[in-house]
Protein backbone atom coordinates (compact mmCIF):
# COMPACT_ATOMS: atom_id res chain seq x y z
CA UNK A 1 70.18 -138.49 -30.42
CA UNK A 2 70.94 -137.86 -26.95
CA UNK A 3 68.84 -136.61 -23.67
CA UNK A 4 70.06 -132.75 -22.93
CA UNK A 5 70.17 -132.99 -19.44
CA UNK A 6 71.74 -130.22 -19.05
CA UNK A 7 68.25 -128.87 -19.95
CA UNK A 8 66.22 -131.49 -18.47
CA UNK A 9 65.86 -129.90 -14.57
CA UNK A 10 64.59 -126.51 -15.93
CA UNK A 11 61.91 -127.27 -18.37
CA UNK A 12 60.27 -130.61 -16.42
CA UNK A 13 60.63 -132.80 -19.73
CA UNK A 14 62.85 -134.93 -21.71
CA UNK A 15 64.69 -132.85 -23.88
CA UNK A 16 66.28 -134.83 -26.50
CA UNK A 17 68.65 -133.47 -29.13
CA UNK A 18 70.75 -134.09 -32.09
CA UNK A 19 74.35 -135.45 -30.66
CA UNK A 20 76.25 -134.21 -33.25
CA UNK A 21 75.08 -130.08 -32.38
CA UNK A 22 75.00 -130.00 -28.84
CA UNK A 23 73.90 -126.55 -28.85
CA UNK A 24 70.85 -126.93 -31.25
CA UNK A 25 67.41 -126.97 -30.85
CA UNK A 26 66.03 -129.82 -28.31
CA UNK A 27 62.57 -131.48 -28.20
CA UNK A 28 61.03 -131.59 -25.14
CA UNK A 29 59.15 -134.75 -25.21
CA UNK A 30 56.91 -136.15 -21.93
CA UNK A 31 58.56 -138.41 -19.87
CA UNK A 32 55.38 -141.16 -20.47
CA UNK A 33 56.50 -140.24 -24.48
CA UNK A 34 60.14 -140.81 -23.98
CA UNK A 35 59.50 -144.24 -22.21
CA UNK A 36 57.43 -145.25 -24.79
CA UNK A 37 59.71 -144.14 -27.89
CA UNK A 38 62.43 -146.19 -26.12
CA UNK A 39 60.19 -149.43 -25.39
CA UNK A 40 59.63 -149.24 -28.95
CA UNK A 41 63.33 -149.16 -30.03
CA UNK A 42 64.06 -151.73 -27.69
CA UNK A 43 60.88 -153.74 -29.31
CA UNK A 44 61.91 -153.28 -32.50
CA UNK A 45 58.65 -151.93 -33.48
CA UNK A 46 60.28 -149.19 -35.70
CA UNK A 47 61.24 -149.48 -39.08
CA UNK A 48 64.91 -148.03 -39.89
């Protein structure tokens, strides 16, 4: 996963992506969304 931000600027969102196809589909995710997905990594309140 990685944060387009190529895309980021023009759609006033997070788009995050698959890494491995650059040029496929993003999801634009909320910036209060992203922070909160990535407190929760950091957490470790996800199971793998």
């Amino acid at each position: 996963m990685e944060v387009a931000t190529n895309l980021a600027a023009t759609i006033g969102a997070v788009p995050v992506r698959d890494s491995k196809t650059p040029v496929g589909p993003a999801l634009a995710l909320s910036a209060s969304a992203f922070s909160a997905f990535i407190e929760s990594v950091k957490g470790g309140q996800l199971d793998a």
